[in-house]
Protein backbone atom coordinates (compact mmCIF):
# COMPACT_ATOMS: atom_id res chain seq x y z
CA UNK A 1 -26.12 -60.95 -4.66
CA UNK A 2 -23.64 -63.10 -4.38
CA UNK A 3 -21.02 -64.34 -6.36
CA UNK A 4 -22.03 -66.89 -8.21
CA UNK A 5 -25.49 -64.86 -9.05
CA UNK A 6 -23.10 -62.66 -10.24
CA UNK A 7 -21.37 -65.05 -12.72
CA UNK A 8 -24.63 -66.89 -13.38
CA UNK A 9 -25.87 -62.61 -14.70
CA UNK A 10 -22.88 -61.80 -16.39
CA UNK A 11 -23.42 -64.88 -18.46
CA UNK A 12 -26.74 -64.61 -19.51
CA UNK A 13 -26.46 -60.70 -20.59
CA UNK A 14 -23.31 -62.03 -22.66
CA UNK A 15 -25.24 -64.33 -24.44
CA UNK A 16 -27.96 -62.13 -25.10
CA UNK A 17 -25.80 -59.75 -26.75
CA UNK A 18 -24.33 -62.49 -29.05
CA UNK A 19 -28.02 -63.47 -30.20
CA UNK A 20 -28.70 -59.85 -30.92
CA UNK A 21 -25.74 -59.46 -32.67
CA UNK A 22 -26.56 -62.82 -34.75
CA UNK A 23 -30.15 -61.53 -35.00
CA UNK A 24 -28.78 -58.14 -36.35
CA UNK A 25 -26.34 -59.83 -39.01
CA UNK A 26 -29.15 -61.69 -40.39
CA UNK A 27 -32.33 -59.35 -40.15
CA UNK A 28 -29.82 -56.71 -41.29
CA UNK A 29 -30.94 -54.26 -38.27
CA UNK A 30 -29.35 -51.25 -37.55
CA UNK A 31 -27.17 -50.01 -34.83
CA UNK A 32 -30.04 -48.42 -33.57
CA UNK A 33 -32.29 -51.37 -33.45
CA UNK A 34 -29.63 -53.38 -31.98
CA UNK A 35 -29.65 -51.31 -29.04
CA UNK A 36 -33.19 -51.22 -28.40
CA UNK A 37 -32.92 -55.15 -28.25
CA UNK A 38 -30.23 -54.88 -25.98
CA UNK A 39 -31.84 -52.77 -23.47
CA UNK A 40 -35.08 -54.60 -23.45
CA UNK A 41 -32.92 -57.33 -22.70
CA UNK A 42 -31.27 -56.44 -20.52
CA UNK A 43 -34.34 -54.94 -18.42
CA UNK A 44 -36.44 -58.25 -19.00
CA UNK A 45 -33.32 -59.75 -17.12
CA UNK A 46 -33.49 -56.98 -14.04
CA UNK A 47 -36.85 -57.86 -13.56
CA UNK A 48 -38.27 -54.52 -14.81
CA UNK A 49 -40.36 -53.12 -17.71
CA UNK A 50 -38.38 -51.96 -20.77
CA UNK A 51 -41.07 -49.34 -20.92
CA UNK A 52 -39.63 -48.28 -18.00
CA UNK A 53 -36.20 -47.05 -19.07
CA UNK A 54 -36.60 -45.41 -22.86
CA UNK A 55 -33.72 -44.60 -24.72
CA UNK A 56 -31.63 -41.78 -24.52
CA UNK A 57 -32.68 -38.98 -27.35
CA UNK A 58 -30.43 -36.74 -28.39
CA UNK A 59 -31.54 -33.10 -29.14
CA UNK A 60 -30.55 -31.99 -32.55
CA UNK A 61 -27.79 -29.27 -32.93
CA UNK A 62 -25.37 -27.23 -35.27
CA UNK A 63 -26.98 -25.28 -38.33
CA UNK A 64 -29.59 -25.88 -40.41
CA UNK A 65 -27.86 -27.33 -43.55
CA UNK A 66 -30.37 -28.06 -45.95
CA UNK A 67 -34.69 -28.47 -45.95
CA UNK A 68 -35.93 -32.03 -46.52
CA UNK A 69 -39.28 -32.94 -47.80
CA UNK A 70 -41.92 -33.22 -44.99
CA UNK A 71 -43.19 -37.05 -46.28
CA UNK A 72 -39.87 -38.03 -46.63
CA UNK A 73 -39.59 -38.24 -50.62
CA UNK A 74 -36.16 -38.14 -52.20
CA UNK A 75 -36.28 -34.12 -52.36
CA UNK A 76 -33.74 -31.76 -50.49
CA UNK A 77 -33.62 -27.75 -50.89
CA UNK A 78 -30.92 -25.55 -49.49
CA UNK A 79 -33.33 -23.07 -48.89
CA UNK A 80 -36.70 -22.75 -47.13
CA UNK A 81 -39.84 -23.92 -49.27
CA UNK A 82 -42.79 -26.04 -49.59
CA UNK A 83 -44.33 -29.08 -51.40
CA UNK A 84 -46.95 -28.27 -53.78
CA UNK A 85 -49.87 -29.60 -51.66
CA UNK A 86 -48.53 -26.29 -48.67
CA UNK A 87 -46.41 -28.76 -46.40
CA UNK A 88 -43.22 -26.62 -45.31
CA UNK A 89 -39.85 -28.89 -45.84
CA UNK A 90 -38.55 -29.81 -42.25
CA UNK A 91 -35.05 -27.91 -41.45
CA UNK A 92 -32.29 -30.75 -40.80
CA UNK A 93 -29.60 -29.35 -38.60
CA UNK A 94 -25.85 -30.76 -38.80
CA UNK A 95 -25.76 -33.16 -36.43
CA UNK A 96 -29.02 -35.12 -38.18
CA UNK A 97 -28.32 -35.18 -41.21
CA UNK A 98 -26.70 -38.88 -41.34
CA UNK A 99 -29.27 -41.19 -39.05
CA UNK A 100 -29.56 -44.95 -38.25
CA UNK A 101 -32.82 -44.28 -36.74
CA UNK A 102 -35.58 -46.86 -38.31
CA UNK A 103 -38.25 -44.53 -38.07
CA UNK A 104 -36.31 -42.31 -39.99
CA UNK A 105 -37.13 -44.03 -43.12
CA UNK A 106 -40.62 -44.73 -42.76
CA UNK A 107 -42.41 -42.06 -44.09
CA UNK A 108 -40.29 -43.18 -47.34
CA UNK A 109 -41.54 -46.60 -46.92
CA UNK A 110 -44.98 -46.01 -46.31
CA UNK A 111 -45.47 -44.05 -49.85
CA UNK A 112 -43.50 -46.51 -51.81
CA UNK A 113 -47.18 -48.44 -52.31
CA UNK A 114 -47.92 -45.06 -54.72
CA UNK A 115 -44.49 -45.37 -56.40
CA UNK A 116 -43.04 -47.32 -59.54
CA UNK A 117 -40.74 -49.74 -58.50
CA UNK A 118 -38.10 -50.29 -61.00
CA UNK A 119 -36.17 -53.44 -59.98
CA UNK A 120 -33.75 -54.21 -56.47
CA UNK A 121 -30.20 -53.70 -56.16
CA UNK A 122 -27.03 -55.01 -53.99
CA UNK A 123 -26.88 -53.80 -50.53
CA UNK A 124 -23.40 -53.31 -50.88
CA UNK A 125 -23.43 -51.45 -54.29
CA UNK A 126 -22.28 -54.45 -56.56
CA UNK A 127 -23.45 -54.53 -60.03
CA UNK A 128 -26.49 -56.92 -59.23
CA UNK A 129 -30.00 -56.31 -59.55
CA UNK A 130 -33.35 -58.86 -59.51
CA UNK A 131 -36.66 -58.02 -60.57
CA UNK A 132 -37.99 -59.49 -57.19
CA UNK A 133 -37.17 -59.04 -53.42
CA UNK A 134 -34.22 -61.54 -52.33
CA UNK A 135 -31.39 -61.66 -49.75
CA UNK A 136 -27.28 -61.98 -50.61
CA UNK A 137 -24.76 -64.07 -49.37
CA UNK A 138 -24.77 -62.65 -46.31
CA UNK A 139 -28.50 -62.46 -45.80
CA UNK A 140 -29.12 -58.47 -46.34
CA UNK A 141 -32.22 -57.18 -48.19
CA UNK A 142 -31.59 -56.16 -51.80
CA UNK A 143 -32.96 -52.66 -51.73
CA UNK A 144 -35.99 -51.65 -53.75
CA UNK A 145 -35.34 -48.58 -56.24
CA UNK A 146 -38.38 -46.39 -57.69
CA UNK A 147 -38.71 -44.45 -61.05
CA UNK A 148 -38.42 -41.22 -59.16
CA UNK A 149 -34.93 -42.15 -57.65
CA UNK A 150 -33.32 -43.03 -61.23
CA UNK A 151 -31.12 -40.67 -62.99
CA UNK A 152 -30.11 -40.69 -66.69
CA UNK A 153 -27.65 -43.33 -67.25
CA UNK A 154 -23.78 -42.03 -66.09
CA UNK A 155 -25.44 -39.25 -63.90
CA UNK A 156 -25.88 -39.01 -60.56
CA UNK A 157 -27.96 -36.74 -58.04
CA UNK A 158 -25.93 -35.52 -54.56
CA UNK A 159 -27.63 -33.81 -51.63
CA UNK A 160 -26.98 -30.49 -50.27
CA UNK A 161 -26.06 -32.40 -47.51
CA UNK A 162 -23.67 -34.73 -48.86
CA UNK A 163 -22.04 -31.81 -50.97
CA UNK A 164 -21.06 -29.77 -48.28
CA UNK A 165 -19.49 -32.90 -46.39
CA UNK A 166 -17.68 -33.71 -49.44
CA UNK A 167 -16.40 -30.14 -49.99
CA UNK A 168 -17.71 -30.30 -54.07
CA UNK A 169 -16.87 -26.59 -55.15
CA UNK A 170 -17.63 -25.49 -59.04
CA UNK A 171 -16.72 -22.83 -61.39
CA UNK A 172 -17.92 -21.57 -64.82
CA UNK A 173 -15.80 -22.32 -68.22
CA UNK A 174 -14.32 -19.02 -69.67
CA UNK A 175 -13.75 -17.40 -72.79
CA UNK A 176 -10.41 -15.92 -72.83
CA UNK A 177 -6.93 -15.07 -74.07
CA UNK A 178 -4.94 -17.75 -72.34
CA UNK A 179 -1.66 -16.07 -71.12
CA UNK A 180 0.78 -18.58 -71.22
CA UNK A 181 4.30 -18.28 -70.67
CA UNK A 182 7.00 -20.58 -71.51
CA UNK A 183 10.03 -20.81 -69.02
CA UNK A 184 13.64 -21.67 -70.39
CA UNK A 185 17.09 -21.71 -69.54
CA UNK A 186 19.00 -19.60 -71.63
CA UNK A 187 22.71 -17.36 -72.24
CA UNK A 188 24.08 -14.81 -73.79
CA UNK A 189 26.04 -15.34 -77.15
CA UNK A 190 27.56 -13.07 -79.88
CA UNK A 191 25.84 -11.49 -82.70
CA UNK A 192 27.33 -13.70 -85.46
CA UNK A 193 26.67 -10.41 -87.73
CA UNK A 194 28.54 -8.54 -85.71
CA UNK A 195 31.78 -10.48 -85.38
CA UNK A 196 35.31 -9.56 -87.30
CA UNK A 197 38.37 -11.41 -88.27
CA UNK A 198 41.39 -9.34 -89.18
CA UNK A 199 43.58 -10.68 -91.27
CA UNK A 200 45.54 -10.02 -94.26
CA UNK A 201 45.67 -10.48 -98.18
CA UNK A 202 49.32 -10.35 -98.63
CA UNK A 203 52.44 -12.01 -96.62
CA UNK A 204 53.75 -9.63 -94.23
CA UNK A 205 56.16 -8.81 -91.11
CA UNK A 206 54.68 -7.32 -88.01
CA UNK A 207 56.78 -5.21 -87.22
CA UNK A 208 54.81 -3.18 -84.12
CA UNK A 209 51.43 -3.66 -82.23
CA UNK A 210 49.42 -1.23 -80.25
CA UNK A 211 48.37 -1.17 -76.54
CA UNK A 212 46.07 -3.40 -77.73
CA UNK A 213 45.11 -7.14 -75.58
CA UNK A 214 42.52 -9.61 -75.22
CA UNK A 215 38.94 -7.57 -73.93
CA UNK A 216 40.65 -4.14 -75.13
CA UNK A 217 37.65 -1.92 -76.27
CA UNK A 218 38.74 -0.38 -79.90
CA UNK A 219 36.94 2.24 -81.91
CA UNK A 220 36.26 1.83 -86.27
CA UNK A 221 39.70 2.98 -87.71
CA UNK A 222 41.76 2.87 -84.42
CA UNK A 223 45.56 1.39 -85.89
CA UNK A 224 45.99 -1.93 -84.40
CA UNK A 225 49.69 -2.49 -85.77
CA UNK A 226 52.51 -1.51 -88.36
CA UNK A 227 53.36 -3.93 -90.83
CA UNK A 228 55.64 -4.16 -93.81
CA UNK A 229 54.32 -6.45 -96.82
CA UNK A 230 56.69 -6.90 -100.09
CA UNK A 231 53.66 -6.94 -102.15
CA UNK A 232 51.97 -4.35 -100.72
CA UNK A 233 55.12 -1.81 -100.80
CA UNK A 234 55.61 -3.01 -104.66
CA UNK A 235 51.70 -2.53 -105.40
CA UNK A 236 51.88 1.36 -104.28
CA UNK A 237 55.28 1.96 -106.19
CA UNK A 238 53.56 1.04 -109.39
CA UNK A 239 50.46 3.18 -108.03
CA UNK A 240 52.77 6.09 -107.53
CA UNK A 241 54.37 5.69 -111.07
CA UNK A 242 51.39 5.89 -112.52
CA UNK A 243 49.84 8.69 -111.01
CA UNK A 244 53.40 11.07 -111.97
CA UNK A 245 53.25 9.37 -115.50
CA UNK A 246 49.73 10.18 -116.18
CA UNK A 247 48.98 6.99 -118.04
CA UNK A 248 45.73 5.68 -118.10
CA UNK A 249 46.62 2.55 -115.62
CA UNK A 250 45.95 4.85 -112.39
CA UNK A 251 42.59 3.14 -111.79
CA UNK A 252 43.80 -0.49 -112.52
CA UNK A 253 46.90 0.09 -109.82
CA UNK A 254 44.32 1.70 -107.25
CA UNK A 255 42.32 -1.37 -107.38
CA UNK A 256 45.40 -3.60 -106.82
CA UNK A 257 45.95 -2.25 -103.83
CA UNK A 258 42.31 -2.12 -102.63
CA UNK A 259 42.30 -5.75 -103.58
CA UNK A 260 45.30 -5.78 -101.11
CA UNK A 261 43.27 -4.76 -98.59
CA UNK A 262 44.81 -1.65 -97.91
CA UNK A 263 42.51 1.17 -96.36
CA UNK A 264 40.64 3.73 -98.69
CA UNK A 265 42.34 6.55 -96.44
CA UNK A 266 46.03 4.91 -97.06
CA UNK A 267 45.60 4.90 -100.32
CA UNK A 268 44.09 8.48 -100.50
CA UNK A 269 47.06 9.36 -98.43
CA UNK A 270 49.31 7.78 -101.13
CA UNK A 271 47.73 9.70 -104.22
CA UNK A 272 48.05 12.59 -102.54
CA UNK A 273 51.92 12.47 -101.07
CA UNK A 274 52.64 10.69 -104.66
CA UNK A 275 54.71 8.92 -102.14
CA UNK A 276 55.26 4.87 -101.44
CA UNK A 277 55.33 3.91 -98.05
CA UNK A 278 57.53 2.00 -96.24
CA UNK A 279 55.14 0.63 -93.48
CA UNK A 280 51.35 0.25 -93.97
CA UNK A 281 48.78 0.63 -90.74
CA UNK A 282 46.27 -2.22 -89.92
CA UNK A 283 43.36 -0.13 -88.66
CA UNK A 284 40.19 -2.28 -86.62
CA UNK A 285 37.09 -2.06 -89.33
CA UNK A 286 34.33 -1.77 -86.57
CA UNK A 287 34.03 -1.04 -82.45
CA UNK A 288 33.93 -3.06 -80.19
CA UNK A 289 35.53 -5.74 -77.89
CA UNK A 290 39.03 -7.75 -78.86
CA UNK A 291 38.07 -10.93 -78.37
CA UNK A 292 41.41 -12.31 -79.39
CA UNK A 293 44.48 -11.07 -80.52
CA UNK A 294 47.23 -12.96 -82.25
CA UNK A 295 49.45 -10.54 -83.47
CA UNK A 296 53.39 -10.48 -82.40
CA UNK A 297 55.63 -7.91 -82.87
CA UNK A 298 58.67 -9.25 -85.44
CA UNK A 299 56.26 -12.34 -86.01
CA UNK A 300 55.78 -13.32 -90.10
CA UNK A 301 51.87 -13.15 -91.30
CA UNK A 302 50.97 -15.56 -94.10
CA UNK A 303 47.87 -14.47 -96.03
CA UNK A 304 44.89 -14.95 -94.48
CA UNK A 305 46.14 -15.69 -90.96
CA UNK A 306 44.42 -14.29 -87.54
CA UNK A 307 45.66 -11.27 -86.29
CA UNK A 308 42.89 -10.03 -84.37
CA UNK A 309 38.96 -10.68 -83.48
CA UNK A 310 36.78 -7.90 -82.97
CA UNK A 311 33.01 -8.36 -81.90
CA UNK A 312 30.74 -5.69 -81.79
CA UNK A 313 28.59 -6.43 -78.28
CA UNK A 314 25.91 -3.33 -78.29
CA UNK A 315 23.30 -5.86 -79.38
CA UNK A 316 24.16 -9.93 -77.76
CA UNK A 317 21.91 -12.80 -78.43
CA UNK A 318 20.45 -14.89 -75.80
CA UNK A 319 20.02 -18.40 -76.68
CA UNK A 320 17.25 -20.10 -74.85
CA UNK A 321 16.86 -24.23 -74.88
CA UNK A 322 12.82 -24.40 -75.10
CA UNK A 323 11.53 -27.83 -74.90
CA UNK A 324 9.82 -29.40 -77.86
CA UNK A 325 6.50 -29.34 -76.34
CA UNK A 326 6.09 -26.27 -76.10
CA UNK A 327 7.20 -24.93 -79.11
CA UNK A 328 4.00 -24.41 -80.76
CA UNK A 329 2.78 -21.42 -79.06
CA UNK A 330 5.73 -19.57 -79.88
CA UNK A 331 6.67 -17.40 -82.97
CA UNK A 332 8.88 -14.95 -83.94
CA UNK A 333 7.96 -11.70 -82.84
CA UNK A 334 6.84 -12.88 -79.42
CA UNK A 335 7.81 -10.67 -76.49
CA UNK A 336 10.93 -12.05 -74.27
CA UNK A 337 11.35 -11.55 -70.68
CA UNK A 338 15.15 -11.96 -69.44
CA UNK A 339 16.89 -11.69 -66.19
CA UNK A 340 19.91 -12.62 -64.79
CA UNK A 341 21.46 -13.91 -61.91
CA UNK A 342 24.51 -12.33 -61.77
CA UNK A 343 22.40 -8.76 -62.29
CA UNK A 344 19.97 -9.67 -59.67
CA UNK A 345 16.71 -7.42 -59.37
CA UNK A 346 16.95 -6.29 -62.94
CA UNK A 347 14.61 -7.24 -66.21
CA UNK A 348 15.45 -6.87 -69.86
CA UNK A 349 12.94 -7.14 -72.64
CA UNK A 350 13.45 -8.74 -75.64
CA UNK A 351 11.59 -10.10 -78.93
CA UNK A 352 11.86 -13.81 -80.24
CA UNK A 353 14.26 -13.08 -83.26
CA UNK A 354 14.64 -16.32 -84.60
CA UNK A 355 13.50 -20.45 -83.63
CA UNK A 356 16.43 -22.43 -85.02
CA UNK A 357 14.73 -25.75 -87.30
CA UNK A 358 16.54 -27.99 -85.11
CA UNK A 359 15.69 -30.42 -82.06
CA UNK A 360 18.32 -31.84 -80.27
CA UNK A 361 18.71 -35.24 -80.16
CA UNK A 362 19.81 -35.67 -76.52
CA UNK A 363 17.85 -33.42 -74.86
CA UNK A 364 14.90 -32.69 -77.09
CA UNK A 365 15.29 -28.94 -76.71
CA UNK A 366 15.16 -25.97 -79.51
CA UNK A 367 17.19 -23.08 -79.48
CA UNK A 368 15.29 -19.87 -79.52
CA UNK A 369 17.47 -16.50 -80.05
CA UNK A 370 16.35 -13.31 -78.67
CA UNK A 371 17.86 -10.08 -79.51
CA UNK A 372 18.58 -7.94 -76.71
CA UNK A 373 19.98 -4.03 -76.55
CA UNK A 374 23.60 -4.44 -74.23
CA UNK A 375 24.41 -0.45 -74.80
CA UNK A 376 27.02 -0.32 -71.88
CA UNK A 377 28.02 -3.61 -72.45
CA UNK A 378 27.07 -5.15 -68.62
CA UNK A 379 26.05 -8.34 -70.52
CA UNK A 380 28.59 -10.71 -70.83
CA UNK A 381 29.87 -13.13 -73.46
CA UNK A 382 28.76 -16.61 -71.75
CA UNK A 383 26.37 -15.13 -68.71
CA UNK A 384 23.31 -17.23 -67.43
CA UNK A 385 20.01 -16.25 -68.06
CA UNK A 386 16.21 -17.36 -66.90
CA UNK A 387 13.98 -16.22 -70.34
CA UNK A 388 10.58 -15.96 -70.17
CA UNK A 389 8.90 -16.54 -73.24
CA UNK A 390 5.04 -15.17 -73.97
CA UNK A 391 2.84 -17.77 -76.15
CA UNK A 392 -0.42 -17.86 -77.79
CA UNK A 393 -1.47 -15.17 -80.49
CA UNK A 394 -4.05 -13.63 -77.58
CA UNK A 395 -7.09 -15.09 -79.25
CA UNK A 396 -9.84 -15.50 -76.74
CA UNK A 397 -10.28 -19.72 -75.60
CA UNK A 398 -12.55 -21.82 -73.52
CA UNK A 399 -10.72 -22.45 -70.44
CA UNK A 400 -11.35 -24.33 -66.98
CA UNK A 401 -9.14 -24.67 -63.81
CA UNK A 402 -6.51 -27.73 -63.85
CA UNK A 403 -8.32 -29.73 -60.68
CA UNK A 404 -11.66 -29.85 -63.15
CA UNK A 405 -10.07 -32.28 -65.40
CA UNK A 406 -9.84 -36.12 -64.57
CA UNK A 407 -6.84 -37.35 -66.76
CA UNK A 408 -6.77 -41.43 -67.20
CA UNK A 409 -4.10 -41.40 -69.91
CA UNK A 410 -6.83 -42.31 -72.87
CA UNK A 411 -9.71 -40.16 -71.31
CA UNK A 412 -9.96 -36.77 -70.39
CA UNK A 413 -13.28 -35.95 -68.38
CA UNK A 414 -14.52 -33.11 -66.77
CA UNK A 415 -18.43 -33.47 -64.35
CA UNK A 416 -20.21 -30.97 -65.36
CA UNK A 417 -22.88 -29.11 -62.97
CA UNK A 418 -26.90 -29.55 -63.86
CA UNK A 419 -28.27 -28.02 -61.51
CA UNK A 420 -30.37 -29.36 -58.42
CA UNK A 421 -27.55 -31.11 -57.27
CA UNK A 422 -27.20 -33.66 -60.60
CA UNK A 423 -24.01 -34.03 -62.37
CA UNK A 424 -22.88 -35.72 -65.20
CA UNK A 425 -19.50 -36.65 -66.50
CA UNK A 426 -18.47 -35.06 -69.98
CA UNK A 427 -15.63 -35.93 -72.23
CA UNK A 428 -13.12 -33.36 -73.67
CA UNK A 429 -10.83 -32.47 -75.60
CA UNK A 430 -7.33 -30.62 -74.26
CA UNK A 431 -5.17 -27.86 -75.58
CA UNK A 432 -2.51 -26.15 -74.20
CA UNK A 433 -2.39 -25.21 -70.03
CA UNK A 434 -0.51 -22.67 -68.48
CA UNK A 435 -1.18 -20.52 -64.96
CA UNK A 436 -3.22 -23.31 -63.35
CA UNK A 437 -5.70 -23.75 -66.59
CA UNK A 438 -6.35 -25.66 -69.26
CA UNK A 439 -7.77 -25.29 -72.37
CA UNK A 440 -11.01 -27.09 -73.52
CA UNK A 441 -10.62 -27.71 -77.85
CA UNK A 442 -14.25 -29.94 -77.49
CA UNK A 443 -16.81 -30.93 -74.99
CA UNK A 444 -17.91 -28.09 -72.85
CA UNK A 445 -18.72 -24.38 -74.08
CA UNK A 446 -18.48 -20.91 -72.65
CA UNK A 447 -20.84 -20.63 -69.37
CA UNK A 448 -20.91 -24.55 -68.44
CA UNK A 449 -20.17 -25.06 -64.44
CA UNK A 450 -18.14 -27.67 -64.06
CA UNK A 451 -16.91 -29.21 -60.27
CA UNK A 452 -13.27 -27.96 -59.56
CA UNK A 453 -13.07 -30.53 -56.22
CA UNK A 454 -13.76 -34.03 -55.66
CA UNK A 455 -14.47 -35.01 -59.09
CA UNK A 456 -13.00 -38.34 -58.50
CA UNK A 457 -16.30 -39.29 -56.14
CA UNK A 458 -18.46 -37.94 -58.26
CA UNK A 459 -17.00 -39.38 -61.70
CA UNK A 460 -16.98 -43.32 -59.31
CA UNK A 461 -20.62 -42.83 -58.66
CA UNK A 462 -21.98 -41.99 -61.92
CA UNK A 463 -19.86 -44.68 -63.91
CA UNK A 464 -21.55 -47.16 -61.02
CA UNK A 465 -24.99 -45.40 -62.10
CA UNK A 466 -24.06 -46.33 -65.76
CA UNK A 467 -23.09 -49.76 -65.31
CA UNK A 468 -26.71 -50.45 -62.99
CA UNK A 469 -28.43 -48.65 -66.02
CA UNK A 470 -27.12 -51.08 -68.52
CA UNK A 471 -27.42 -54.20 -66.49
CA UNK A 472 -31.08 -53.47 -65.45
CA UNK A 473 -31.75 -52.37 -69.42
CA UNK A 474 -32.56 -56.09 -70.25
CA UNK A 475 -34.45 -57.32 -67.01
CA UNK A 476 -36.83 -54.55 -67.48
CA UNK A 477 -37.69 -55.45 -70.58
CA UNK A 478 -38.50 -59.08 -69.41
């Protein structure tokens, strides 16, 4: 051939491709159809039959994914089975089960004369219907839609097929305790109860202090320092003359000097030595830790001034900020779970002791105190802690998994599972969620399957079935 034959061909199979693809755009044909067209084109042009080259079939592969009704009705089954006249569903294997195939809807089309017709929708899915056949704006069918395809309004009906493509997986609603655990930063404090000031009730000279400093570990009665108080020394001289007199103001001097806070065993000492002492011991009223000591030798005491701060630290507090929002699951009595970072790989257990009645304003946080055994005194005043607070009274709850609940800010929504591949969308009420689950106050009982994955498809679909439903509501009715 030569070369202009060649441009003269090349020109003529272009344009016949542009008026199939016109005819295709407005006949709405398929891909399929389109290349049919093309090669009986394209053989009419060669000078041979189109019988003579037929297309290309493709032998079916992969597994057999679902059963489809032999006469082509809108019925799937995932498992072998037959219609109730004895026809066996026809296996559809993987690689079939989406076709553009014309003859593939046929059998649909030739037993829609012995099916109700409803009304005829958008080709593209837009929320337009007629009562008669017509075309849109870009010339496409409006498809016809029978009695038998129609779902209750907000419902919608998936194949086997199209839920394994989709990956839809369900689950069943449970009845159970919901173990939830509240997480909080937390550290370790003083037991205010446990806490002494030492100080005294009379002016007085210090005139010597013990080996004792700041972190010093002191036992009940240990002498902290030797003091010598003007009152005190004049209090026990009148205690003394009483007791050699005999008069009946030995009770009324004892309780002077008791009211000087001088120990029961110094004055015991006194009665029995009928003596008055010079210097007077200040002994440490409980064990534990000197937090601070403020005592000088030679230094002058006024009443009621510091000397020393013992704290007791067998039992410490650990004070955990717990946000507000989860506050309501917790009481007192709950079980704690503490560690620590600077004792790494051990636990301590704990109860909730007490939930102060007080948010704070900046960062909307409670402080929760937990009482915790420190017998060798390994916890420290000021230490970090991670506490792990258990919630809930262990009352049983209907509970689904997170990913089942479609959250729009005003509407919670879960799809719930019918059966035969029909869902429907149902609306709940939350409660509290914890370890990946949430739980359901309203809506959906104990038992109900709900879909756990690509709810969002499913929950489009049947608020597009809804909005067809109540479009189409009036129509039919005229």
């Amino acid at each position: 051939m030569s070369v202009f034959g060649k441009l003269v061909l090349i020109g003529v199979v272009g344009g016949a491709a542009g008026w199939a693809g016109l005819a295709a755009g407005v006949k709405g044909w398929t891909p399929a159809m389109l290349a049919n067209v093309a090669q009986t084109q394209f053989t009419a042009l060669m000078g041979r039959q189109a019988e003579a080259m037929p297309a290309a079939t493709r032998t079916p592969t992969g597994p057999v994914i679902y059963y489809r009704h032999p006469d082509g009705l809108a019925e799937w089954s995932a498992t072998p089975t037959e219609t109730a006249d004895g026809k066996s569903f026809l296996p559809v294997l993987a690689s079939e089960d989406v076709s553009f195939d014309p003859e593939a809807i046929t059998p649909l089309e030739a037993e829609s004369g012995e099916r109700t017709l409803l009304y005829y929708r958008h080709p593209m899915g837009l929320p337009d219907t007629s009562p008669v056949p017509k075309l849109d704006s870009m010339g496409m069918d409006y498809l016809p839609v029978y009695a038998d395809e129609v779902s209750d309004a907000g419902s919608v009906t998936v194949s086997p097929g199209k839920l394994q493509r989709t990956g839809v997986r369900t689950s069943i609603a449970v009845f159970d305790p919901m173990a939830t655990t509240v997480r909080a930063p937390g550290i370790v404090a003083l037991d205010d109860r446990r806490v002494s000031v030492i100080s005294l009730r009379a002016d007085a000279f210090i005139e010597e202090v013990e080996d004792v400093t700041t972190g010093s570990i002191v036992e009940a009665g240990e002498p902290l320092a030797m003091l010598y108080s003007p009152d005190i020394v004049s209090a026990a001289a009148q205690y003394v003359s009483d007791l050699r007199t005999g008069e009946g103001r030995v009770e009324g001097s004892r309780q002077r000097l008791a009211n000087l806070g001088v120990p029961v065993s110094v004055i015991d000492k006194i009665a029995a030595e009928r003596r008055t002492p010079v210097q007077i011991s200040l002994m440490a009223p409980r064990s534990g830790v000197v937090l601070e000591r403020m005592a000088v030798e030679g230094m002058m005491s006024e009443a009621g001034e510091t000397l020393f701060r013992i704290a007791d630290t067998s039992v410490v507090w650990v004070m955990a900020d717990v946000p507000e929002s989860a506050l309501a699951g917790l009481s007192d009595g709950n079980a704690a779970t503490i560690t620590f970072p600077g004792l790494p790989g051990e636990t301590f257990s704990g109860v909730i002791d007490k939930i102060y009645p007080e948010v704070d304003m900046q960062t909307r946080t409670a402080r929760v105190r937990v009482d915790l055994s420190n017998p060798e005194g390994r916890l420290l005043l000021n230490m970090f802690a991670d506490v792990a607070l258990a919630t809930g009274d262990g009352a049983p709850v209907v509970q689904v998994p997170e990913t089942a609940v479609i959250d729009t800010g005003d509407r919670q929504v879960v799809i719930r599972d019918l059966g035969e591949g029909k869902f429907a969308p149902q609306d709940v009420v939350l409660g509290r969620q914890a370890a990946g689950m949430v739980e359901i106050l309203e809506g959906i009982v104990e038992g109900d399957r709900i879909v756990t994955t690509s709810t969002f498809l499913i929950d489009a679909e049947s608020n597009l079935n809804a909005a067809l439903a109540a479009l189409t509501a009036p129509e039919a009715g005229e």
